[in-house]
Protein backbone atom coordinates (compact mmCIF):
# COMPACT_ATOMS: atom_id res chain seq x y z
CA UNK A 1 -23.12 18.62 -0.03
CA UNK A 2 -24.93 20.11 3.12
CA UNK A 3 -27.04 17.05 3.68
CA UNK A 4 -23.65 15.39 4.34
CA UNK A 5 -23.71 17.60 7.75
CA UNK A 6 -26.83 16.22 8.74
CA UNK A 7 -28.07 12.45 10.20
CA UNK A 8 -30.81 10.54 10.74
CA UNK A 9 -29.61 8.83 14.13
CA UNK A 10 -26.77 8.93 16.31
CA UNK A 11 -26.70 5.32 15.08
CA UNK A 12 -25.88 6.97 11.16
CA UNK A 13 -23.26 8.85 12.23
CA UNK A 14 -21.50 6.49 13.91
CA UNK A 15 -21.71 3.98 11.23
CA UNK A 16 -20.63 7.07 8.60
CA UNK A 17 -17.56 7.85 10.86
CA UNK A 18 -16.81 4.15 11.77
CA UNK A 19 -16.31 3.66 7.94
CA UNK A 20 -14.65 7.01 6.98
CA UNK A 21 -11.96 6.52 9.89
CA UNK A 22 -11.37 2.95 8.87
CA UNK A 23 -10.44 3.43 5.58
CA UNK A 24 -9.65 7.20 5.58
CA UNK A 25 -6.64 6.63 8.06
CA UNK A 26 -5.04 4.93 5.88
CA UNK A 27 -5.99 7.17 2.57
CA UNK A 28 -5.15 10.52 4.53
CA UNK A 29 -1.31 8.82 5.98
CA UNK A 30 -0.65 8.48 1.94
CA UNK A 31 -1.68 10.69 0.26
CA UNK A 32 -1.66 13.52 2.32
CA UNK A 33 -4.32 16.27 4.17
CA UNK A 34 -5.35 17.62 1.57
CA UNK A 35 -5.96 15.32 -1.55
CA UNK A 36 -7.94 13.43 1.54
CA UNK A 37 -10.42 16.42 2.11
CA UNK A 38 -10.78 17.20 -1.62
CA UNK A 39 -11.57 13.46 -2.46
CA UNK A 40 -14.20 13.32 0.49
CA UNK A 41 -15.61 16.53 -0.56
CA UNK A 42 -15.94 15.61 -4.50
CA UNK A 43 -17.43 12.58 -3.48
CA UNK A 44 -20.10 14.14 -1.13
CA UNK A 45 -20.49 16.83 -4.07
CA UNK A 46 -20.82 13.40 -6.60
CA UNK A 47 -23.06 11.64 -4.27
CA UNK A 48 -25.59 14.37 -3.78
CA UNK A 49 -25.76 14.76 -7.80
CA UNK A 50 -26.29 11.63 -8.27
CA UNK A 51 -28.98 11.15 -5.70
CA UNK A 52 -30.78 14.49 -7.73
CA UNK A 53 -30.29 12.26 -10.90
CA UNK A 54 -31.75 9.11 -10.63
CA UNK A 55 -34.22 10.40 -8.04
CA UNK A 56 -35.39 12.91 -11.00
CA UNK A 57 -35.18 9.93 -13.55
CA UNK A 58 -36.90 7.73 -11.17
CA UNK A 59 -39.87 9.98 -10.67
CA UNK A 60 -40.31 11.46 -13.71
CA UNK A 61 -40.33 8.14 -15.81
CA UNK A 62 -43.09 6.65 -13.32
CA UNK A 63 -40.87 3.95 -11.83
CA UNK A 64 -40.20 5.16 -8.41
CA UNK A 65 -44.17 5.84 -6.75
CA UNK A 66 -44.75 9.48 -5.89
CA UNK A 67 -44.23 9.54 -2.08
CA UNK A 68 -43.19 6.00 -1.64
CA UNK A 69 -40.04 4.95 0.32
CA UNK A 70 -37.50 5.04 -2.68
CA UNK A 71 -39.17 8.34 -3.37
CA UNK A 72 -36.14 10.40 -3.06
CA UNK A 73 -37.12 13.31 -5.24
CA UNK A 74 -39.80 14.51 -2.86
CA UNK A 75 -37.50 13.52 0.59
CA UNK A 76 -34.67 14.54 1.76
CA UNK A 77 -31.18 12.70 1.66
CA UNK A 78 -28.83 12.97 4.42
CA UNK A 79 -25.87 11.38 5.62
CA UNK A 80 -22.16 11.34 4.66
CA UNK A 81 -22.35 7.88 3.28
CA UNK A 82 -21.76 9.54 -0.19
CA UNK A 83 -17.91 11.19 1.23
CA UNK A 84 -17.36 7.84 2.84
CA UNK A 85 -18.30 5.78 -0.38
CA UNK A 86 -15.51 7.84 -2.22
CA UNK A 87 -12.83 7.63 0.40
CA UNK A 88 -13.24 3.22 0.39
CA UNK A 89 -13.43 3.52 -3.73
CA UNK A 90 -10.13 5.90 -3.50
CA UNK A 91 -8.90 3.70 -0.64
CA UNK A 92 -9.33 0.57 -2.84
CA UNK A 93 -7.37 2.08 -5.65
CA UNK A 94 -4.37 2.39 -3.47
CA UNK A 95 -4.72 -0.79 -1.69
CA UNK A 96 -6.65 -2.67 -4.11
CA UNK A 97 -5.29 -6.34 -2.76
CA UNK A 98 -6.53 -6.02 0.85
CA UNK A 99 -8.78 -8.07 2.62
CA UNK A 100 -11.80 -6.44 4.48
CA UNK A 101 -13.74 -8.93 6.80
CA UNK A 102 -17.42 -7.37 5.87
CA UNK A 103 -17.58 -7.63 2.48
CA UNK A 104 -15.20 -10.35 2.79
CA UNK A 105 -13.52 -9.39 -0.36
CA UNK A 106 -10.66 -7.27 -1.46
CA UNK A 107 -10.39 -3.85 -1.49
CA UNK A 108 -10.89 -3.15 -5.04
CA UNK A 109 -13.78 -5.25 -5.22
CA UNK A 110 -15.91 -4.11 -1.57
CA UNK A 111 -17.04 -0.71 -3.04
CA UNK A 112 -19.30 -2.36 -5.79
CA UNK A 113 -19.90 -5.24 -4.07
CA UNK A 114 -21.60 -2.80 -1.53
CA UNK A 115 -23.24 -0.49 -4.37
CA UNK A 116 -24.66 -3.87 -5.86
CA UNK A 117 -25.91 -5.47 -3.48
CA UNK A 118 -27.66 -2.49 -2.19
CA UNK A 119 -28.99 -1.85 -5.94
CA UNK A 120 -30.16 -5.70 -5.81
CA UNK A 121 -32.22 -5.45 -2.52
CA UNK A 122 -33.71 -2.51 -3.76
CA UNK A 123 -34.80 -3.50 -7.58
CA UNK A 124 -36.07 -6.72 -5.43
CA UNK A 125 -38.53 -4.46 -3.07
CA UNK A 126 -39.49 -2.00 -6.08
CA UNK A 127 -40.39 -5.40 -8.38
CA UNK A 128 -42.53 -6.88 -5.75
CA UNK A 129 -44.50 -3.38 -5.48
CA UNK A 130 -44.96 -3.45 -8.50
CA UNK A 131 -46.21 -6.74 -8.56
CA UNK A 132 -48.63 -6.99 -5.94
CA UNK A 133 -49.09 -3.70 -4.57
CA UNK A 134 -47.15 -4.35 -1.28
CA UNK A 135 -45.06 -1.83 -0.05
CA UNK A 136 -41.98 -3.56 2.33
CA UNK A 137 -39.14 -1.59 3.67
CA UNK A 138 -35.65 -3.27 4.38
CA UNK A 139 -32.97 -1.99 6.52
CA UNK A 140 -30.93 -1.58 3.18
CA UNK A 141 -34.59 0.14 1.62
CA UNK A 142 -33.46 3.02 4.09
CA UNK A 143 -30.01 3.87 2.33
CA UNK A 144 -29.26 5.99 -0.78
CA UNK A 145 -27.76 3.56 -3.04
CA UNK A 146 -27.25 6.34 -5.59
CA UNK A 147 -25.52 8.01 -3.33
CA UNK A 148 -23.15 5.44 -2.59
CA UNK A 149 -22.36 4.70 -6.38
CA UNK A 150 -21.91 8.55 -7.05
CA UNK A 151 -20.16 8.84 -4.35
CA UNK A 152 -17.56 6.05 -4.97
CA UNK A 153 -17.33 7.01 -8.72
CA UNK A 154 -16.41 10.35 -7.87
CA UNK A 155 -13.64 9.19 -5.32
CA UNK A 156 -12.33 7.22 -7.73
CA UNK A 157 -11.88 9.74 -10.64
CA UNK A 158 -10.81 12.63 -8.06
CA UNK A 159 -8.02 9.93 -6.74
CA UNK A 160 -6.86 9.96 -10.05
CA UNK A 161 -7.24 13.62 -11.21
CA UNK A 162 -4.81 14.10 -7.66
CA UNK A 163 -2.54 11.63 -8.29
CA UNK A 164 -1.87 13.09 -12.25
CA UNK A 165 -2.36 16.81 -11.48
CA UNK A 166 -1.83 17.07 -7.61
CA UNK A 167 2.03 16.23 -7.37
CA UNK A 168 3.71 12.95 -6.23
CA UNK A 169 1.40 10.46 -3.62
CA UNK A 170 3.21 8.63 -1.60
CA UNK A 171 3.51 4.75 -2.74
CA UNK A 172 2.66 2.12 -0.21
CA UNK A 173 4.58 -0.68 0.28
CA UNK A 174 3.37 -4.29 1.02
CA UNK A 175 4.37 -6.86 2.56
CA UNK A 176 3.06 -9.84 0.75
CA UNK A 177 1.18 -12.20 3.89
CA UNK A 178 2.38 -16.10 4.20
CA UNK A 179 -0.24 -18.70 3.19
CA UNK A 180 -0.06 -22.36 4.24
CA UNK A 181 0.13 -24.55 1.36
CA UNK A 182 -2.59 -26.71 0.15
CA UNK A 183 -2.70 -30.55 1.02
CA UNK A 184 -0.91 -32.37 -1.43
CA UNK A 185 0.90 -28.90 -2.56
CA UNK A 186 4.71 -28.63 -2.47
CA UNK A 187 5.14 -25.35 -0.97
CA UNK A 188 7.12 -22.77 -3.11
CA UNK A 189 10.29 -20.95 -1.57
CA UNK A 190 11.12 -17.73 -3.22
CA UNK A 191 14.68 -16.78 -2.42
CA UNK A 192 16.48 -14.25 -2.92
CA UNK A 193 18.39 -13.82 -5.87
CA UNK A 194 21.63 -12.86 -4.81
CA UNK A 195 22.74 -12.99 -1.73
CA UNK A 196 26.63 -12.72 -2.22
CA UNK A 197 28.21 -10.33 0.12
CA UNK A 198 29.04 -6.91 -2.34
CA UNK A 199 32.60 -7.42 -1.14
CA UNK A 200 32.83 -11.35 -2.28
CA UNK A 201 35.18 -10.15 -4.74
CA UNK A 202 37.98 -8.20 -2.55
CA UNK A 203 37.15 -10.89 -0.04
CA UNK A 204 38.39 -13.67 -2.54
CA UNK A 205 41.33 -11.93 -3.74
CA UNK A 206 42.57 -10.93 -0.04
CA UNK A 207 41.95 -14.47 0.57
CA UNK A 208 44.15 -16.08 -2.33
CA UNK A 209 46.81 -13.38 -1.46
CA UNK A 210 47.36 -14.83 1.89
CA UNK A 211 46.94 -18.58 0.90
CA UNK A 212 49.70 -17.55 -1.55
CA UNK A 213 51.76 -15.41 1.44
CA UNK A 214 51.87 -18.29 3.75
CA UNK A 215 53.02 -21.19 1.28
CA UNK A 216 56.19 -19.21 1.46
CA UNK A 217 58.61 -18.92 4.24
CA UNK A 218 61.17 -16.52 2.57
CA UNK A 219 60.19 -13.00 4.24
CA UNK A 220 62.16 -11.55 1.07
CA UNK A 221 59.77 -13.11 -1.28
CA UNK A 222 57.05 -12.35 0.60
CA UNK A 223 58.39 -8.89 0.06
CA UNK A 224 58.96 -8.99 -3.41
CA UNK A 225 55.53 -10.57 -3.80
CA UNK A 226 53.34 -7.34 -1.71
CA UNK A 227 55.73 -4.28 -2.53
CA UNK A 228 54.00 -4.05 -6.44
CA UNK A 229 50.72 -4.05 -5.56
CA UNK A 230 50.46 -1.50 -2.45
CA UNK A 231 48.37 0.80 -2.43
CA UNK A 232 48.90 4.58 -2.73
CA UNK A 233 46.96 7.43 -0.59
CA UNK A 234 45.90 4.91 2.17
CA UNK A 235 44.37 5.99 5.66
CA UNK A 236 45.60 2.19 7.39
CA UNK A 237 44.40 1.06 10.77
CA UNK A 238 46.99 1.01 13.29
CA UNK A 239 49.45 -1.94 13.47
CA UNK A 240 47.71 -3.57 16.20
CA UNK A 241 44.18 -3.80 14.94
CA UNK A 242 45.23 -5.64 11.49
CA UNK A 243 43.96 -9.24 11.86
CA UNK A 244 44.11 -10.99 8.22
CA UNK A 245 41.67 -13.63 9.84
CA UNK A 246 39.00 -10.72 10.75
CA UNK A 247 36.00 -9.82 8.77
CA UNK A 248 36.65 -6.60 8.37
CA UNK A 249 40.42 -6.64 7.53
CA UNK A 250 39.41 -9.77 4.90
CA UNK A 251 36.82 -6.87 2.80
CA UNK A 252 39.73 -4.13 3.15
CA UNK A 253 41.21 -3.21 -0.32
CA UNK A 254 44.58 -2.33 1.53
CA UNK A 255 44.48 -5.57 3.47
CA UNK A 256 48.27 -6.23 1.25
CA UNK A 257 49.62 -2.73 2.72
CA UNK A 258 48.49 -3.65 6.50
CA UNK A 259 50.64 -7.02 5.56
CA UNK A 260 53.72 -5.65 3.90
CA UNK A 261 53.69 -3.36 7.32
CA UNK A 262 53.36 -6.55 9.63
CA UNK A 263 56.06 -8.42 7.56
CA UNK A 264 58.68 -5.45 8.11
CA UNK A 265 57.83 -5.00 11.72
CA UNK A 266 58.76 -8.86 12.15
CA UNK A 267 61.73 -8.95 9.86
CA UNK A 268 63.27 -5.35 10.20
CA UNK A 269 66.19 -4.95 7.76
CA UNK A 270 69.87 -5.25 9.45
């Protein structure tokens, strides 16, 4: 873990930190401080062991030449590329459908898209030294693949050790992006299933109250017609605010109280 401290160039560190803020702001804002620093730390502590691994295997099995450039058992790795690894593999876990522009692939795909095509330059390089004698060095030659993979498989299995043992993570939520349709493709509309206001129902029945209120000119009737179905313990609006044509009044459960106390105030009894 203490080569994670150190860098080769001011160039590594800013590439390190470019990644691990990229992907670790969004990590850190759900999941929390502290699941963030134990995943980056696991990782760092899964990259290094790695690196010890196949740099061991690699040496001791002849494949990797003694003091060559992938010669990794007699060198010293440095960098936090191992932390950062973990963070994107944890990072694509919890957003596993978005988009990154380099690799341009999704989320849950970039970490071993990365790994592997690191992996691939390198087995290329290693093949053709072993084939003609040539020694080359890549840009990609330079970086601890093993790391990387460690790395990211540790960040993924300490995600989900956290998210099992470490109390409730925070889900995100996602808003799914509009594509334009293909030529030639009718474009689907989702809509939403219902859509009826939750007071449809008293709104209907207030409504077919009054249609059958008005049909009637007899104020009596209409008084026979409200006085069985008012209702009891009511806080009503004063007199002057009760409009039957008025949103509000229409989704009022009382709306027949507010009228039985309009009809009386326009036809007080002799």
């Amino acid at each position: 873990m203490v080569g994670g401290d150190f860098f080769s160039s001011l160039i590594h560190i800013g590439m390190n930190m470019f990644g691990l803020f990229t992907v670790g702001f969004w990590l850190c804002r759900y999941v929390g401080g502290w699941k963030f620093l134990s995943v980056y730390l696991l990782s760092q502590l899964g990259g290094g062991l790695f690196v010890l691994s196949f740099s061991y295997i690699g040496w001791k099995t002849g494949l990797v030449p003694e003091n060559s450039i992938w010669d990794s058992y007699h060198s010293a790795t440095v960098g936090a590329s191992g932390g950062v690894f973990g963070v994107l593999a944890a990072f694509s876990l919890m957003f596993p459908e978005a988009r990154f522009v380099f690799p341009p692939v999704r989320a849950k795909f970039a970490p071993w898209v990365l790994i592997g095509f690191g992996f691939s330059v390198d087995a290329y390089y290693l093949l053709q030294f072993h084939s003609s004698g040539v020694m080359s060095q890549s840009f990609f030659g330079m970086m601890s693949n093993s790391g990387h993979l460690g790395g990211a498989v540790f960040g993924l299995l300490s995600l989900l050790g956290l998210q099992k043992f470490g109390g409730k993570t925070k889900t995100p939520i996602f808003v799914r992006r509009w594509e334009r349709p293909k030529e030639n493709q009718e474009r689907v509309v989702v809509r939403p299933k219902n859509l009826e206001d939750p007071f449809e129902t008293q709104i209907r029945k207030n409504r077919e109250l009054l249609s059958q209120l008005y049909g009637i000119l007899d104020a009596k009737e209409k008084e026979n017609i409200l006085s069985p179905i008012q209702a009891e313990n009511t806080n009503l609006c004063p007199p002057s605010d009760y409009n039957p044509e008025d949103a509000f009044c229409l989704r009022c459960e009382w709306l027949q109280n507010c009228e039985l106390r309009k009809l009386k105030k326009e036809h007080p009894e002799p």
